[in-house]
Protein backbone atom coordinates (compact mmCIF):
# COMPACT_ATOMS: atom_id res chain seq x y z
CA UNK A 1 -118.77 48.31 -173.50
CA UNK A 2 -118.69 46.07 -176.62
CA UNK A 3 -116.41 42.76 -176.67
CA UNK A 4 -114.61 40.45 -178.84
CA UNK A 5 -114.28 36.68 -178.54
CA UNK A 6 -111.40 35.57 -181.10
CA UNK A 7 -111.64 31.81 -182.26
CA UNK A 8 -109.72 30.25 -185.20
CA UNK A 9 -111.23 30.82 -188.69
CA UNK A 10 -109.17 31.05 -191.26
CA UNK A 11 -109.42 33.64 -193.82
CA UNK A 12 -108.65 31.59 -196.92
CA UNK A 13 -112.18 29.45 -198.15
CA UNK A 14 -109.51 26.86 -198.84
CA UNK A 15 -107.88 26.23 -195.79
CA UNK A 16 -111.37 26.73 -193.91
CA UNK A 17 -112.70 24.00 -195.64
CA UNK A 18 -109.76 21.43 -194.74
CA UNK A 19 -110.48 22.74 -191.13
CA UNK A 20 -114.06 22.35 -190.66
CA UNK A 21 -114.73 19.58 -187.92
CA UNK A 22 -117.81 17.04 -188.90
CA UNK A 23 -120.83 17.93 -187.03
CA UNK A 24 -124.64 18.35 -186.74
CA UNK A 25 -125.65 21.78 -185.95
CA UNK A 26 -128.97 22.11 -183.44
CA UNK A 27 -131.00 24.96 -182.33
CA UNK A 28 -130.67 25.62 -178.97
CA UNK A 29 -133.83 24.54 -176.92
CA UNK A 30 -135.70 27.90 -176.23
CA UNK A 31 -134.76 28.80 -172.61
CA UNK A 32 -131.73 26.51 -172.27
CA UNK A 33 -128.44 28.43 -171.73
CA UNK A 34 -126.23 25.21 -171.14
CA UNK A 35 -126.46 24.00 -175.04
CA UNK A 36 -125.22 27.24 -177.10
CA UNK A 37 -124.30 25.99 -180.51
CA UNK A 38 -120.32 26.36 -181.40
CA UNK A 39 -119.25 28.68 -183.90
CA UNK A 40 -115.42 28.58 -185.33
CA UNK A 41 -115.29 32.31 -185.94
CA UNK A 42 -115.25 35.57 -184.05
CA UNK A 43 -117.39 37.20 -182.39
CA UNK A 44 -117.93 40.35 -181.87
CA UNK A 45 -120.88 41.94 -179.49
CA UNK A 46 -122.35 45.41 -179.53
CA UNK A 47 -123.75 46.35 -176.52
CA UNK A 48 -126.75 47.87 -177.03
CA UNK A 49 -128.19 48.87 -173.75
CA UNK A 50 -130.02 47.55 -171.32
CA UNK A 51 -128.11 44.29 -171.08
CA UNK A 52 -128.79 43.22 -174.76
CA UNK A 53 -125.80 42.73 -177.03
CA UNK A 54 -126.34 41.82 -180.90
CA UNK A 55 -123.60 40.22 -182.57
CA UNK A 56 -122.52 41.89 -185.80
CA UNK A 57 -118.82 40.14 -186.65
CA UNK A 58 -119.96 39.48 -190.15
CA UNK A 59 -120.96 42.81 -190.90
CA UNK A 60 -118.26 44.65 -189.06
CA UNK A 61 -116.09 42.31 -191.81
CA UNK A 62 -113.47 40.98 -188.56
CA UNK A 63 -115.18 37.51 -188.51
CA UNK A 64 -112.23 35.72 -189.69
CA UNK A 65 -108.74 36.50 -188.70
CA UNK A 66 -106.57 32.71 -188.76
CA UNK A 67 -105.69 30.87 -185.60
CA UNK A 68 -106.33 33.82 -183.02
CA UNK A 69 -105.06 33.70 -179.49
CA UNK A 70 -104.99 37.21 -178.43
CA UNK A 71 -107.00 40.34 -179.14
CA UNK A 72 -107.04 44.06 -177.92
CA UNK A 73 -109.27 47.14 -178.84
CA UNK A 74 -106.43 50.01 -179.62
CA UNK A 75 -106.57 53.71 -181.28
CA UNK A 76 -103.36 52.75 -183.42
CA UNK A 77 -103.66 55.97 -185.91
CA UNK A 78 -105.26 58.04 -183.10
CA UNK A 79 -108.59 59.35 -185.43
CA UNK A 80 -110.63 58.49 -182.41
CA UNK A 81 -111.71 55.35 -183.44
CA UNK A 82 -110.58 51.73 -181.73
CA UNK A 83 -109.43 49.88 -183.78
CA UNK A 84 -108.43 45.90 -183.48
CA UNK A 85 -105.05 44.10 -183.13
CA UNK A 86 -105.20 40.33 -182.95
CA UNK A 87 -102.00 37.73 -182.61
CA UNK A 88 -102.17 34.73 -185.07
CA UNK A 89 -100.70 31.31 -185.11
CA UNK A 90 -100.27 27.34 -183.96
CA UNK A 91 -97.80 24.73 -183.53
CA UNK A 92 -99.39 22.38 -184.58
CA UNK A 93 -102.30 22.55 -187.31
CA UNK A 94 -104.63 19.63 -185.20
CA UNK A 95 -107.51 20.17 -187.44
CA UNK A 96 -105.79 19.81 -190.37
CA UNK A 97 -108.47 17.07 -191.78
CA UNK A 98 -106.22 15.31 -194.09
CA UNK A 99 -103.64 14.92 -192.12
CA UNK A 100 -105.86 13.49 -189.07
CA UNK A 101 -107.80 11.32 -191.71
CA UNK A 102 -104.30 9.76 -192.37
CA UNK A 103 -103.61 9.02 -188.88
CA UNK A 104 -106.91 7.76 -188.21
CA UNK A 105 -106.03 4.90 -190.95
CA UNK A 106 -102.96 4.38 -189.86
CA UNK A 107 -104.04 3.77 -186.08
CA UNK A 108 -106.75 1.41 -187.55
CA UNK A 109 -103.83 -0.81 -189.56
CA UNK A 110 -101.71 -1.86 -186.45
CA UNK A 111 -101.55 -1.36 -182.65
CA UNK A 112 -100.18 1.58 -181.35
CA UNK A 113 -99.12 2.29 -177.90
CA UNK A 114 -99.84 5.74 -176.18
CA UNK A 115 -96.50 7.17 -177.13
CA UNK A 116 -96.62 5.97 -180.55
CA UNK A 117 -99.91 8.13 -181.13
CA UNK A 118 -98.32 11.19 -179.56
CA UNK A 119 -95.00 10.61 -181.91
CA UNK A 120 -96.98 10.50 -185.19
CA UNK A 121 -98.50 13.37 -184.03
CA UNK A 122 -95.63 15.54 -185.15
CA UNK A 123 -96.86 15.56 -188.62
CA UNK A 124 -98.96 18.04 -188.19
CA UNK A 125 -97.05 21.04 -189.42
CA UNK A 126 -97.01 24.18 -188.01
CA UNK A 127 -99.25 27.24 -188.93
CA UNK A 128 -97.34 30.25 -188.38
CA UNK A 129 -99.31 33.32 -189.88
CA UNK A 130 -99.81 36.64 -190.23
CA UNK A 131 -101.10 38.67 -187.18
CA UNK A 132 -104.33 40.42 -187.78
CA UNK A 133 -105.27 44.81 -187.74
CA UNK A 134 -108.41 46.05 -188.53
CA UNK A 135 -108.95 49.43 -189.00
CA UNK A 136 -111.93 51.11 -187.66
CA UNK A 137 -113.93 52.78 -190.81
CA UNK A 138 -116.35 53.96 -188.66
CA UNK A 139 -120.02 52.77 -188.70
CA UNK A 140 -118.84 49.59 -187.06
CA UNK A 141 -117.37 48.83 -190.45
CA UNK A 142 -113.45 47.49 -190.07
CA UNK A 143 -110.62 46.96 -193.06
CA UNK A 144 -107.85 45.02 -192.57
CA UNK A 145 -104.49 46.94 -192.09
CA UNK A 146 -102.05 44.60 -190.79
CA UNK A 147 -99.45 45.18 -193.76
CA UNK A 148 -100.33 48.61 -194.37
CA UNK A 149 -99.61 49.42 -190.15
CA UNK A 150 -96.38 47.06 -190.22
CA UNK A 151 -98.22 44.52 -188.23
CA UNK A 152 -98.21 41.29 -190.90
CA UNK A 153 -95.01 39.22 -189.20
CA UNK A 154 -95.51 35.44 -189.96
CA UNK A 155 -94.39 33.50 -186.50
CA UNK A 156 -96.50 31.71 -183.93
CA UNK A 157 -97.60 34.36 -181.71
CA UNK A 158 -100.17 34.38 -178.61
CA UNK A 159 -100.25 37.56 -175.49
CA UNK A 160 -99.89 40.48 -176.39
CA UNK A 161 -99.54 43.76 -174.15
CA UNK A 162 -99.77 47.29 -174.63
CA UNK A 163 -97.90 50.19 -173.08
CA UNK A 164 -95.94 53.52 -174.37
CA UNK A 165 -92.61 52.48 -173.92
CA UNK A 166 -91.27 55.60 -175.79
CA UNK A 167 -93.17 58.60 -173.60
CA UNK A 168 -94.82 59.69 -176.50
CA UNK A 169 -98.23 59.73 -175.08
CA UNK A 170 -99.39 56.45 -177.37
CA UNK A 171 -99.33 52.98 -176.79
CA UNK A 172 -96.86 50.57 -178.30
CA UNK A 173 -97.17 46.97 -178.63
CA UNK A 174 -95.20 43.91 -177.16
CA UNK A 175 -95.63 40.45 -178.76
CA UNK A 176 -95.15 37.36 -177.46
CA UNK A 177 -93.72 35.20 -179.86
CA UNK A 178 -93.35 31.32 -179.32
CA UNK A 179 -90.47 30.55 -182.11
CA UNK A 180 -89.21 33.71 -181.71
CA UNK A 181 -88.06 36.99 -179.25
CA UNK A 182 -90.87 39.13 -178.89
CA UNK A 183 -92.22 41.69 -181.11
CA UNK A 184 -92.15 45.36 -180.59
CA UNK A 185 -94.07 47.38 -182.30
CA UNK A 186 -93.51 51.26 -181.98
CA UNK A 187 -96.71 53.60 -182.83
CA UNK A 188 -95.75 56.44 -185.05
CA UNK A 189 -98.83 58.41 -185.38
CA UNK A 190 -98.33 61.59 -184.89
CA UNK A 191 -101.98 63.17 -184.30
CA UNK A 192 -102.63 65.24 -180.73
CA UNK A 193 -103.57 63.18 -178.01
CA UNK A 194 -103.48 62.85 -174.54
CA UNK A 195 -102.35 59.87 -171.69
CA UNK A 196 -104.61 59.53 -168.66
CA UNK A 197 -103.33 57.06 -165.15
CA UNK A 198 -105.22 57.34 -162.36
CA UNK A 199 -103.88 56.86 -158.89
CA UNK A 200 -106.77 55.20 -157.01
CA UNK A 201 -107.65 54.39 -153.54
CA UNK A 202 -105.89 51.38 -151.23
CA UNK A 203 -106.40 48.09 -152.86
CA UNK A 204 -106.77 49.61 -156.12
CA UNK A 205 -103.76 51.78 -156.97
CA UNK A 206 -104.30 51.97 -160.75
CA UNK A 207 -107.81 52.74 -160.71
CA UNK A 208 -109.38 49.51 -162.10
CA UNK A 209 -112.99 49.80 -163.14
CA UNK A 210 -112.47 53.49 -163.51
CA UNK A 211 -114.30 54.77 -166.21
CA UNK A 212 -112.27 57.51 -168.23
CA UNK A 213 -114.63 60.18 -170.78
CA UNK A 214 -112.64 62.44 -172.79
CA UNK A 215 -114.70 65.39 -174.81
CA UNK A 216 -113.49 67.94 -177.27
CA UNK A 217 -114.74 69.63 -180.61
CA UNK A 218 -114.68 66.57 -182.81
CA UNK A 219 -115.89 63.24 -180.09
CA UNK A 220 -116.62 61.95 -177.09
CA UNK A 221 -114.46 58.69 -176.32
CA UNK A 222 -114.61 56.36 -172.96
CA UNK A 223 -112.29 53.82 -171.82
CA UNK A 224 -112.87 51.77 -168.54
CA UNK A 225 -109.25 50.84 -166.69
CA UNK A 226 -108.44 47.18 -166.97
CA UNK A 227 -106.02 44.59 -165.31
CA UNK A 228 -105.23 41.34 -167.19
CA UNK A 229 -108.18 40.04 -169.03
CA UNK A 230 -106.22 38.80 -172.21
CA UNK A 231 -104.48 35.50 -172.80
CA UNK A 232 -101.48 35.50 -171.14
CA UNK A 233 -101.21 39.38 -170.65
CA UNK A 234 -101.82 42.75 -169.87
CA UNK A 235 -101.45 46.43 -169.97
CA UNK A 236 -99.67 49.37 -168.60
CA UNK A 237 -102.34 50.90 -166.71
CA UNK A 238 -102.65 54.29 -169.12
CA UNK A 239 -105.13 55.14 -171.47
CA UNK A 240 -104.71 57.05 -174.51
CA UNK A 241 -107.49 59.46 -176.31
CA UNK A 242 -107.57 61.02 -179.62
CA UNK A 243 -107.56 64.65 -179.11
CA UNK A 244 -108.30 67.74 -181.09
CA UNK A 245 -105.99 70.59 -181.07
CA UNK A 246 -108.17 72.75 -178.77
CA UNK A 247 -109.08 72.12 -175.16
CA UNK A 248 -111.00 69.23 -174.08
CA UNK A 249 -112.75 67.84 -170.85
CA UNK A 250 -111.81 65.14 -168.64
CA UNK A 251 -113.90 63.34 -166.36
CA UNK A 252 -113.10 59.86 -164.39
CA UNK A 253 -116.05 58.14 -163.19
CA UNK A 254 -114.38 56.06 -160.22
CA UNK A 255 -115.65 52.63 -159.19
CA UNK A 256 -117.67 54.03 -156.32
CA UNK A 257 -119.11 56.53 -158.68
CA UNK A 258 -117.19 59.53 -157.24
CA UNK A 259 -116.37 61.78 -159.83
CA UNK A 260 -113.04 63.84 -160.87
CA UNK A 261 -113.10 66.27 -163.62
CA UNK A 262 -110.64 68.01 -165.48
CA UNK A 263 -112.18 70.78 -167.23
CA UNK A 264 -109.37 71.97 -169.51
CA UNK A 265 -108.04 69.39 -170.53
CA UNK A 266 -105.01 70.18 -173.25
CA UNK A 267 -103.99 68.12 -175.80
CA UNK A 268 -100.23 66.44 -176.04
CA UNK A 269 -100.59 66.16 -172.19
CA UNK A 270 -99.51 63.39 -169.40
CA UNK A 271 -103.00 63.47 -166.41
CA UNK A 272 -102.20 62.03 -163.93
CA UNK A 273 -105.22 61.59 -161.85
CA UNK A 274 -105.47 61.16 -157.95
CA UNK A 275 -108.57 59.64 -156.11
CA UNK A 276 -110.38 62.40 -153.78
CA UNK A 277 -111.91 60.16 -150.53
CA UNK A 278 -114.33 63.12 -150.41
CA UNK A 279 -118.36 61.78 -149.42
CA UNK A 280 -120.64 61.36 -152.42
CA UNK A 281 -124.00 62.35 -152.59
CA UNK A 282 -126.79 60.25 -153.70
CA UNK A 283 -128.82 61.47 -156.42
CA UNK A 284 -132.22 63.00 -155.33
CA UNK A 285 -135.41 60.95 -156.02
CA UNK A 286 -137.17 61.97 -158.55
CA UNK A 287 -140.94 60.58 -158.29
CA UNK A 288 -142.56 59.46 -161.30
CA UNK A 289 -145.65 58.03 -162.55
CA UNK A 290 -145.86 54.94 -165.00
CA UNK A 291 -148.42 53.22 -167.14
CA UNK A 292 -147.68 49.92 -166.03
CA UNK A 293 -147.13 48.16 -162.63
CA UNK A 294 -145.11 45.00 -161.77
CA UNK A 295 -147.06 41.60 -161.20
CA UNK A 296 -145.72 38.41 -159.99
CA UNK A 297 -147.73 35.27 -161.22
CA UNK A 298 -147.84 32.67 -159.26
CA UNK A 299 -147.16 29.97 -161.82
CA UNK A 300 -146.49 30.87 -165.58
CA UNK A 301 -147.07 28.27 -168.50
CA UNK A 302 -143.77 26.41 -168.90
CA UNK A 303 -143.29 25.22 -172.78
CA UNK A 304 -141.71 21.46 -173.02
CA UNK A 305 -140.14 20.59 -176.07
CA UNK A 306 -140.48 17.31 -178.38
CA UNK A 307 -136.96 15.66 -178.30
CA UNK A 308 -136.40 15.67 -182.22
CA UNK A 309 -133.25 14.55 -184.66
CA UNK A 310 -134.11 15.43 -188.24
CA UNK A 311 -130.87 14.80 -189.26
CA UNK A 312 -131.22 10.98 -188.73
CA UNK A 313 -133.85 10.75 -191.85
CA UNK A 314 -132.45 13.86 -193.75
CA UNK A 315 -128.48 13.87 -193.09
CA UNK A 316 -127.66 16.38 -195.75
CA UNK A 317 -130.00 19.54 -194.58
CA UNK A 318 -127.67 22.39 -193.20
CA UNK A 319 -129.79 23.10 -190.11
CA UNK A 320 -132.65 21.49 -188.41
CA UNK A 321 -135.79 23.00 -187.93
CA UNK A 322 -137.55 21.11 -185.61
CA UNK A 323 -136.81 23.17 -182.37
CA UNK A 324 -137.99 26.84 -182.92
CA UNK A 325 -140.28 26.34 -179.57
CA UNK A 326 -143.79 27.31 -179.62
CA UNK A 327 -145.85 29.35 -181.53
């Protein structure tokens, strides 16, 4: 599966500048995994197979969406494509640079005590902006969609959940709202599709870490079945798929790899799936023969790098250099 990491970039150049914290950027040492440089944006990470993920949130145009707390991949006008909901907003704008510039001076003119500095800290106002949807174009391309879908309220906002609370076999959203009652958002699209919730085993009733395929004339989609994993929220356990108007397949891969398959699978349809304890069989071995064998050396070359800090005699340059390890 891909993934999404939401941070807190604005999408005004403006405000982004009066938001940027001071700091040197490094390169990471080469082989270090405890130094990763910071970045005040999203993130977003295509898996590519074979444990390698590139990250393509510039290109897919959702690198900025505000002061993010909460994100969900979602099929909100059911073309088969997931598309991206994200819940915006802050009570107070800390990083507003001005603002904590003024402070700074005004700590530096006359003692304060502890709950002095905390007072004074109500001048930072609060950000309350619009939540974030990004349509999926296709082509890992997105477009922003949040006032076209109905999704654009201005309030401080941070979990969000999904779930069809109508019965009409596609997911609604609930908003959590922190100066406000929560948000409910009703779906109205009004393409075919059909609702999948597994009943799994003891100890995992909903099927968690199922994986869910859906195939018919126009796609194959897959969903795995998730608990939590969102700030401050998560899901009914159901999965909705774009369908088209013929008959489709269903398969659930379940956690222990057993396998359940629907083969005609109709559209505009409730599946309610039930884990079969029957034995699974291993896959036969299939011998093959490679170019290439494994070998273990006994000691490889370890590369030590020259502490360096170009910044010190340069302090404009936008990025050091001076670590890009050897060779």
């Amino acid at each position: 599966d891909d993934f999404l990491v939401v941070d807190m970039l604005n999408t005004r150049h403006r405000t982004r500048k009066n938001q940027m914290i001071p700091r040197v950027q490094y390169r990471s040492v080469p082989g270090r995994y405890n130094d990763r440089p910071q970045r005040m944006r999203n993130t977003l990470f295509l898996n590519r197979g074979f444990g390698m993920f590139s990250e393509i949130a510039h290109y897919a145009g959702i690198a900025a969406s505000d002061w993010s707390w909460c994100s969900v991949f979602m099929d909100v006008d059911l073309d088969g494509l997931e598309d991206v909901l994200v819940t915006n907003g802050v009570e107070r704008n800390a990083r507003h640079l001005d603002t904590i510039i003024s402070l700074r001076k005004q700590r530096e003119s006359k003692d304060m005590t502890k709950r002095e500095i905390l007072l004074a800290r109500r001048v930072f106002s609060a950000q309350e902006t619009a939540n974030a949807a990004f349509r999926n174009l296709g082509g890992l391309r997105f477009a922003e969609s949040a006032a076209e879908w109905g999704f654009d309220d201005k309030d401080v906002s941070h979990g969000m959940a999904c779930g069809d609370l109508d019965g009409d076999g596609d997911l609604d959203v609930v908003v959590n709202n922190l100066r406000a009652p929560a948000g409910v958002y009703r779906n109205n699209a009004a393409k075919p599709r059909i609702a999948v919730r597994l009943n799994g085993p003891p100890g995992n009733t909903a099927g968690i870490g199922a994986r869910i395929e859906v195939e018919h004339t126009a796609q194959t989609q897959s969903q795995e079945m998730i608990g939590g994993g969102r700030y401050l929220s998560s899901d009914d356990h159901v999965r909705m798929f774009a369908m088209s108007d013929g008959i489709g397949r269903l398969k659930v891969i379940w956690p222990d790899l057993k396998e359940t398959v629907v083969g005609q699978a109709e559209p505009n349809r409730l599946y309610s799936i039930r884990y079969q304890p029957a034995a699974a069989e291993p896959p036969p071995d299939e011998p093959s023969s490679t170019l290439f064998k494994q070998l273990n050396f006994v000691a490889a070359k370890q590369h030590v790098e020259t502490p360096s800090n170009e910044s010190q005699s340069q302090p404009l340059i936008p990025w050091t250099l001076g670590q890009e390890g050897p060779g």
